[in-house]
C-alpha atoms as a PDB file:
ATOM      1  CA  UNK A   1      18.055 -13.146  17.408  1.00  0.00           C
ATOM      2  CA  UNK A   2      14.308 -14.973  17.206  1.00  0.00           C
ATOM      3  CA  UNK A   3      12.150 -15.054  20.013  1.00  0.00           C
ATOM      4  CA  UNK A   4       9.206 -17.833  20.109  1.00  0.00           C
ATOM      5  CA  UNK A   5       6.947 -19.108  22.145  1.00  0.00           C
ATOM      6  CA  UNK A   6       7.085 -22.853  23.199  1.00  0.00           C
ATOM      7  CA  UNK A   7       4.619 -24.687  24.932  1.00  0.00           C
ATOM      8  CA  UNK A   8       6.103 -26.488  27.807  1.00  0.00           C
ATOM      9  CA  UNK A   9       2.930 -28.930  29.551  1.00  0.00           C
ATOM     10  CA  UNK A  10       0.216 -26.769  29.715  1.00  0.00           C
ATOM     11  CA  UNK A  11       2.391 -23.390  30.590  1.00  0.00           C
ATOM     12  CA  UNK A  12       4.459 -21.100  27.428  1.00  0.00           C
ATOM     13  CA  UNK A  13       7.711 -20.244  27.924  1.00  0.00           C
ATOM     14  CA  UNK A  14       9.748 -17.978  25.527  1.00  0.00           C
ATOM     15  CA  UNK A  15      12.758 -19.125  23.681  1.00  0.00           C
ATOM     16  CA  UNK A  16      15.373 -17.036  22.493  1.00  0.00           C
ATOM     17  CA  UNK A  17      17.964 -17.665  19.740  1.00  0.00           C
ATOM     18  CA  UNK A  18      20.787 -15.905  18.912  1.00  0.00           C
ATOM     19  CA  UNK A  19      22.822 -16.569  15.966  1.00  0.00           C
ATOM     20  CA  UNK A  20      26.442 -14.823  16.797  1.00  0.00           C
ATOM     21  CA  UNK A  21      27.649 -12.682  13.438  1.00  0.00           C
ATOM     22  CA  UNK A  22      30.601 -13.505  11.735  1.00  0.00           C
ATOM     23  CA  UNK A  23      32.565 -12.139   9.157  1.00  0.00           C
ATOM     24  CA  UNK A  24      31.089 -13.912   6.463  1.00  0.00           C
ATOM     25  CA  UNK A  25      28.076 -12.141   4.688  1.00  0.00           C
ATOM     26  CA  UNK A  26      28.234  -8.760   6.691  1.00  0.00           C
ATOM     27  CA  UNK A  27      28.180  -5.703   4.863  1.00  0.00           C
ATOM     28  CA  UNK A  28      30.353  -2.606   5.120  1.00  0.00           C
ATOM     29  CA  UNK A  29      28.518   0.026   7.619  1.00  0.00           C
ATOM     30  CA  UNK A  30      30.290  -0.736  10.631  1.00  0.00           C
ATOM     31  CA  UNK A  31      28.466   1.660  13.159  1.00  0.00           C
ATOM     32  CA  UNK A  32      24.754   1.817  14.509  1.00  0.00           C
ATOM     33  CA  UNK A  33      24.806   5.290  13.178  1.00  0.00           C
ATOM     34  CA  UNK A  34      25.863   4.432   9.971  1.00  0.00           C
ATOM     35  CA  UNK A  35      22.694   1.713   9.559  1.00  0.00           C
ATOM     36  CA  UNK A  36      20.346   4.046  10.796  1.00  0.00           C
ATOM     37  CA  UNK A  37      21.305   6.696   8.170  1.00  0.00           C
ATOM     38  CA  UNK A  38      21.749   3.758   5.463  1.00  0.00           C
ATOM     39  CA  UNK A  39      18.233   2.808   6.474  1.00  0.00           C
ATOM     40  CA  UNK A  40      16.690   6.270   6.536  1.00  0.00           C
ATOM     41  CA  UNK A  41      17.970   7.017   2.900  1.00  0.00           C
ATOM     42  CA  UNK A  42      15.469   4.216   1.491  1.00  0.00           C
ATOM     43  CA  UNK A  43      17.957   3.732  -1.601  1.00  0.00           C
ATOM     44  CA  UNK A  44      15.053   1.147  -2.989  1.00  0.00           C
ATOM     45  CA  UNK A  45      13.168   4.248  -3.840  1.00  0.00           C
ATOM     46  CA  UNK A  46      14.110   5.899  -7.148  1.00  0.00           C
ATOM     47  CA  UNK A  47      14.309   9.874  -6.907  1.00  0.00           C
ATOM     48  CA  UNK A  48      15.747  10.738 -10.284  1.00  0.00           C
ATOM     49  CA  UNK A  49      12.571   9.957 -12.558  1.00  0.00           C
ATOM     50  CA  UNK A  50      10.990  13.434 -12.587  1.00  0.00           C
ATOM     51  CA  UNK A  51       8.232  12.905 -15.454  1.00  0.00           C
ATOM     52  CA  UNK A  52       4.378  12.748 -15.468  1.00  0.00           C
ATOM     53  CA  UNK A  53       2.821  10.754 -12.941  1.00  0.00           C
ATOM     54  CA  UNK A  54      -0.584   8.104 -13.548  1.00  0.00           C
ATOM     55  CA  UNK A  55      -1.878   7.942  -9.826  1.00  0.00           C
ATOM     56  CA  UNK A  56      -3.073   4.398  -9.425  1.00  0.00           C
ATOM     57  CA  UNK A  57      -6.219   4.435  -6.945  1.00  0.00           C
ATOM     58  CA  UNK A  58      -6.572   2.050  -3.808  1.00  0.00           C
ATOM     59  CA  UNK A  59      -9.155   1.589  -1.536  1.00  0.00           C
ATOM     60  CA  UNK A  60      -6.990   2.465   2.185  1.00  0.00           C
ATOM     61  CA  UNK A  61      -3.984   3.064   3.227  1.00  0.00           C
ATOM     62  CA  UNK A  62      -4.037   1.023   5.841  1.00  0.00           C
ATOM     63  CA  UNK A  63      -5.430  -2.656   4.195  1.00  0.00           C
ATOM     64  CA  UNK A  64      -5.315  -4.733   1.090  1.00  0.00           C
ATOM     65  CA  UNK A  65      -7.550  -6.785  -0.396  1.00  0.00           C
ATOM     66  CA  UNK A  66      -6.340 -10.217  -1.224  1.00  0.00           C
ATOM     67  CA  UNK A  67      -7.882 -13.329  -2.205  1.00  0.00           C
ATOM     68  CA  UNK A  68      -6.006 -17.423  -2.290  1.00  0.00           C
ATOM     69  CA  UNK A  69      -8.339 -17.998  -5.792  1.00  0.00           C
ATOM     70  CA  UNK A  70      -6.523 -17.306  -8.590  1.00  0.00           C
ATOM     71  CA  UNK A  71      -7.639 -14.647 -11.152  1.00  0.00           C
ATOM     72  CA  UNK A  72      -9.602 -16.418 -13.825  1.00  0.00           C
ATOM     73  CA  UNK A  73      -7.649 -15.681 -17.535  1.00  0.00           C
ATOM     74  CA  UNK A  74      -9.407 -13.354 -19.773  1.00  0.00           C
ATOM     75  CA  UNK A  75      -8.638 -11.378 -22.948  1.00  0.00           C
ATOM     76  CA  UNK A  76     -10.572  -8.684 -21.807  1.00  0.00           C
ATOM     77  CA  UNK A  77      -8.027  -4.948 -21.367  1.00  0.00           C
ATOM     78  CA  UNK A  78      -7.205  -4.458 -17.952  1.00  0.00           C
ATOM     79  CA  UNK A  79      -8.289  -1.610 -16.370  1.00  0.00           C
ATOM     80  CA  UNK A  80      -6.464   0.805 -14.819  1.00  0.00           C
ATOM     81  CA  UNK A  81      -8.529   0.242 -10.847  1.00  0.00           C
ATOM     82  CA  UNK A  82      -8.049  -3.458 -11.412  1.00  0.00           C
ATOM     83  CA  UNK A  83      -3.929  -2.497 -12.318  1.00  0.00           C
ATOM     84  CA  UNK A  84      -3.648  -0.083  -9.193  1.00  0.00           C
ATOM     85  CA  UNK A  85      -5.626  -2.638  -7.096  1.00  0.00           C
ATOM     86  CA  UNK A  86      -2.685  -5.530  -7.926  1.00  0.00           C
ATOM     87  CA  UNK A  87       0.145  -3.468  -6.938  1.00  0.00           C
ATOM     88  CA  UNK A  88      -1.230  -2.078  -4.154  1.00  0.00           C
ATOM     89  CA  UNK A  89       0.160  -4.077  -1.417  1.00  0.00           C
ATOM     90  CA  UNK A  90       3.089  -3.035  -2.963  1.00  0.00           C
ATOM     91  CA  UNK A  91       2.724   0.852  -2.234  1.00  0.00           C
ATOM     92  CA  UNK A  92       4.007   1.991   0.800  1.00  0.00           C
ATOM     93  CA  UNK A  93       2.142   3.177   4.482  1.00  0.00           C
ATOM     94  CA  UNK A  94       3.916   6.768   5.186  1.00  0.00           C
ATOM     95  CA  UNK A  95       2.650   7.867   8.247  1.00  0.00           C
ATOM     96  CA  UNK A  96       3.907  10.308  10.689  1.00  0.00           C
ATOM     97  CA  UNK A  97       4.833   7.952  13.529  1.00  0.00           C
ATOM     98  CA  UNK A  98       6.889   5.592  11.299  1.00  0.00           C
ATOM     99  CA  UNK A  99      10.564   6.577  11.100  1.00  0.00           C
ATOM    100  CA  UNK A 100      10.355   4.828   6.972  1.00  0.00           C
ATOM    101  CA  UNK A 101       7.954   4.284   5.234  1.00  0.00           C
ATOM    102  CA  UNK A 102       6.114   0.578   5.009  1.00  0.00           C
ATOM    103  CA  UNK A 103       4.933  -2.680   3.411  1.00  0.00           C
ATOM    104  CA  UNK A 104       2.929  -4.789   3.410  1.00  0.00           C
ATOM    105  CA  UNK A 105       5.684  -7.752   2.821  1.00  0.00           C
ATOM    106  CA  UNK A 106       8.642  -8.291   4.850  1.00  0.00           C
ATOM    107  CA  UNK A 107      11.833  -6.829   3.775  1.00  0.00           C
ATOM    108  CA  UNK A 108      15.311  -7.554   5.415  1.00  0.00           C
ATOM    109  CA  UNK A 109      16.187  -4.152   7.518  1.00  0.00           C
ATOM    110  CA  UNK A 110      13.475  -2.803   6.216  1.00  0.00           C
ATOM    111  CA  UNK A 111      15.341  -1.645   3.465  1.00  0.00           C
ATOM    112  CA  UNK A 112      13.128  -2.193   0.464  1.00  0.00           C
ATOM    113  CA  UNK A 113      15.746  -2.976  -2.331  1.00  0.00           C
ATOM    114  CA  UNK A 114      13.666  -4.495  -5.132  1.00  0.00           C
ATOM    115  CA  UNK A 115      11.607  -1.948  -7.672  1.00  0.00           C
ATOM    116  CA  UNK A 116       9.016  -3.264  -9.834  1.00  0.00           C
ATOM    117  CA  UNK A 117       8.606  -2.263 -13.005  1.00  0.00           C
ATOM    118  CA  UNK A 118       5.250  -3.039 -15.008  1.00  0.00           C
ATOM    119  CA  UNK A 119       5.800  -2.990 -19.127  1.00  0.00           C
ATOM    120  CA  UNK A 120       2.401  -2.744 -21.028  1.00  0.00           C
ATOM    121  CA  UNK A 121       2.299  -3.527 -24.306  1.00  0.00           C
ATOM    122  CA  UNK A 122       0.134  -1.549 -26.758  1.00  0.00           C
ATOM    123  CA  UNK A 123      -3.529  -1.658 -25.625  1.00  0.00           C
ATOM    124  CA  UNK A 124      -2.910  -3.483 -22.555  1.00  0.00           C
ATOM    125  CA  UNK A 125      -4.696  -0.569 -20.464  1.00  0.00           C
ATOM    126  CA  UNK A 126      -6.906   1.918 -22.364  1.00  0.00           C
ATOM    127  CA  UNK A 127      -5.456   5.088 -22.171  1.00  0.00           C
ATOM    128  CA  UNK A 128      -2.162   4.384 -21.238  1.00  0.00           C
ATOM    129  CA  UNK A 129       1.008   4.585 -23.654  1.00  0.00           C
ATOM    130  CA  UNK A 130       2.456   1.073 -24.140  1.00  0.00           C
ATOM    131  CA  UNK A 131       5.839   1.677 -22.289  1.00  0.00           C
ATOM    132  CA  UNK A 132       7.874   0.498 -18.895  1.00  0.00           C
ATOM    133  CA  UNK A 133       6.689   2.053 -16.205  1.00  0.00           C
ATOM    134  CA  UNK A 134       8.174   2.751 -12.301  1.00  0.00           C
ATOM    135  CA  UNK A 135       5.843   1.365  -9.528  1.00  0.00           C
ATOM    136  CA  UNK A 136       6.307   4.515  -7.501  1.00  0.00           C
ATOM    137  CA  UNK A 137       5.503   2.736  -3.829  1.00  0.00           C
ATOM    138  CA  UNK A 138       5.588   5.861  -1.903  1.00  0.00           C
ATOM    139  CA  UNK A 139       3.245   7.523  -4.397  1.00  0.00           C
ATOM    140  CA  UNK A 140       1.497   4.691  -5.430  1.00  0.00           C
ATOM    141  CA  UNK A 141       1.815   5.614  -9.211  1.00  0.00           C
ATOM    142  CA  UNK A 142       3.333   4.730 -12.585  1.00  0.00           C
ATOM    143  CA  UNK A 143       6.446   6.816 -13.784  1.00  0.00           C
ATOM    144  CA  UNK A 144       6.992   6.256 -17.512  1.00  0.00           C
ATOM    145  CA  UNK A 145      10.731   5.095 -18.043  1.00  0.00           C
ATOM    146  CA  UNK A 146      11.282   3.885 -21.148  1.00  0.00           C
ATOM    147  CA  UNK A 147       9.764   1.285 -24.020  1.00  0.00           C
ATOM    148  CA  UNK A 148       8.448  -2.164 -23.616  1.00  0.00           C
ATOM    149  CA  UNK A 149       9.888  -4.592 -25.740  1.00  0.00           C
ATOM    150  CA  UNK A 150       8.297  -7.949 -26.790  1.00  0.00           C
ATOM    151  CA  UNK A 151       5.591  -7.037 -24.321  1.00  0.00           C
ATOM    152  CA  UNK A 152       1.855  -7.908 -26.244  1.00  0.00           C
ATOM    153  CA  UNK A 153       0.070  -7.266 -22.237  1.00  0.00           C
ATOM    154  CA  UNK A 154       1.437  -6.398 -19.414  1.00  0.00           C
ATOM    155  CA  UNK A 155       4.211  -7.962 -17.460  1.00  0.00           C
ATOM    156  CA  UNK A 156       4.822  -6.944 -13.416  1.00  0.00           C
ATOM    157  CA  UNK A 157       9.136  -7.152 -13.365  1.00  0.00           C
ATOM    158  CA  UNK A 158      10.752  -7.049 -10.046  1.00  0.00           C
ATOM    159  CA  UNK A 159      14.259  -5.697  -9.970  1.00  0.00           C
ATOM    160  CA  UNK A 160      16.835  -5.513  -6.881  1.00  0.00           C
ATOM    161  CA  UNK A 161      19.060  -2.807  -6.655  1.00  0.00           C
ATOM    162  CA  UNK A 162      22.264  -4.115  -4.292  1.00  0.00           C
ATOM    163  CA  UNK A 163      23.359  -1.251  -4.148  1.00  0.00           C
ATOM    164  CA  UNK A 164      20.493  -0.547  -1.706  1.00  0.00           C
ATOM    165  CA  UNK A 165      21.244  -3.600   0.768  1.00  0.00           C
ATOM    166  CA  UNK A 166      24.566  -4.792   0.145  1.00  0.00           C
ATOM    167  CA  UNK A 167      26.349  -2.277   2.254  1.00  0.00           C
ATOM    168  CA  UNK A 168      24.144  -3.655   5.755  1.00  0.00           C
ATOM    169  CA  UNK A 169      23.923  -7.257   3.752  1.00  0.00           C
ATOM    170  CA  UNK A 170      27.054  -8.060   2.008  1.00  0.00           C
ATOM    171  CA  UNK A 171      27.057 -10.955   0.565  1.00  0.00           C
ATOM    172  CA  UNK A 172      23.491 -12.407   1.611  1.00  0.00           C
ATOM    173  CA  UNK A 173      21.898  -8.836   0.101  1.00  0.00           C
ATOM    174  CA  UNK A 174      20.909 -11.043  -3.143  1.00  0.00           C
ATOM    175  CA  UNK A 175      18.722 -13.748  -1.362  1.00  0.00           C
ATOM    176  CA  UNK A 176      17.711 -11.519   0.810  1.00  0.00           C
ATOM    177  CA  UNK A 177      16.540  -9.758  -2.285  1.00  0.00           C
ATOM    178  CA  UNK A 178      14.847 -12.295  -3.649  1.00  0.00           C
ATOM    179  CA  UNK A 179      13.329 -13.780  -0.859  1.00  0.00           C
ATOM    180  CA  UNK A 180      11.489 -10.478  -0.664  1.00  0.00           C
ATOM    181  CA  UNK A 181      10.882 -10.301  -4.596  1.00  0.00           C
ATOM    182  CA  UNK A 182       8.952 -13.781  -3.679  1.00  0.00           C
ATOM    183  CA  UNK A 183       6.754 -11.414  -0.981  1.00  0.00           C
ATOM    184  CA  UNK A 184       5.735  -8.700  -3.561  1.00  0.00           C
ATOM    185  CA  UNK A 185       5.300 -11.074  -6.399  1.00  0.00           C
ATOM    186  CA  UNK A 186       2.544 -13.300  -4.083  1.00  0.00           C
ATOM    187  CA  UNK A 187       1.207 -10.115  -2.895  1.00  0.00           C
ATOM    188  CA  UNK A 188       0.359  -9.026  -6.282  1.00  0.00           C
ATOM    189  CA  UNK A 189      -0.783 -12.393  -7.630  1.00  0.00           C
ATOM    190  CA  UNK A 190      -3.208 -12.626  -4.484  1.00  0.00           C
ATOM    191  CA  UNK A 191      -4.551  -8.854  -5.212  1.00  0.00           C
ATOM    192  CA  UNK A 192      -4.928  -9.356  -8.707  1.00  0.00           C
ATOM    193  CA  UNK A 193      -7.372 -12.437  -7.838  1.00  0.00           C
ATOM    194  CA  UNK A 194      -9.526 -10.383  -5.458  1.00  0.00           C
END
């Protein structure tokens, strides 16, 4: 269902629209209670990488800062602020009165399915082993998960895991996927120019 404001003369009225489900494209959790757990599990999140950490700095919790000019090109390293302050609209608000955690990009369900993944190549960020690394979003930090191949600087990857929509999504859970992959990947372009 969408509800909009219309402007009918000089009053607003609001408009609701409500699309009826079908059979087509729904996913497998039948009940309300079943969603609600699905949801609360945040499957997007990986739990199983258990090495070191890098902590990637931002300015607040609360705010980003973004910019519509894009970054000029340099062959200068990138720092490691001027990394944690691109993929910080991507790290998530955990706060006490939110049942999940959130973002600053839309996500169907709230579900948060796509990871990114950031590969450096060797001296793209002094002091920091060329490698693919986990954008942690809840901890807002790098998690070393393997090498980066054919990687000379360093390349932002976004990467859906179905598995953590397609049982509320079905068969939509890929665009949905990707329509939020198009969120983060503006986000961090916009960031990365501020």
């Amino acid at each position: 269902a969408v509800v909009s404001t219309v402007a009918v003369g000089a009053a607003k009225q609001l408009v609701a629209y409500v699309v009826p489900r079908s059979e087509e494209g729904e996913g497998t959790l039948a009940t309300a209670e079943e969603r609600r757990r699905f949801l609360l599990e945040q499957r997007g999140v990986r739990r199983d990488l258990h090495g070191s950490r890098i902590v990637l700095e931002r300015d607040s919790a609360e705010h980003v800062a973004l910019s519509a000019m894009p970054a000029a090109a340099t062959n200068a390293p990138l720092t490691l602020a001027a990394l944690g302050a691109a993929l910080a609209p991507l790290a998530a608000l955990v706060r006490d009165d939110l049942p999940v955690p959130k973002r600053f990009y839309p996500s169907a369900g709230s579900l948060y399915p796509v990871q990114t993944y950031v590969s450096l190549g060797d001296a793209a960020i002094e002091s920091i082993e060329a490698g693919c690394y986990y954008h942690d979003p809840l901890a807002h930090a790098l998690v070393r998960v393997g090498e980066a191949i054919g990687v000379s600087g360093v390349c932002v990857e976004f990467v859906a895991d179905l598995a953590a929509i397609a049982p509320m999504y079905g068969e939509a859970a890929a665009d949905q996927a990707a329509i939020e992959a198009g969120h983060m990947r503006e986000l961090v372009v916009a960031a990365g120019a501020a």
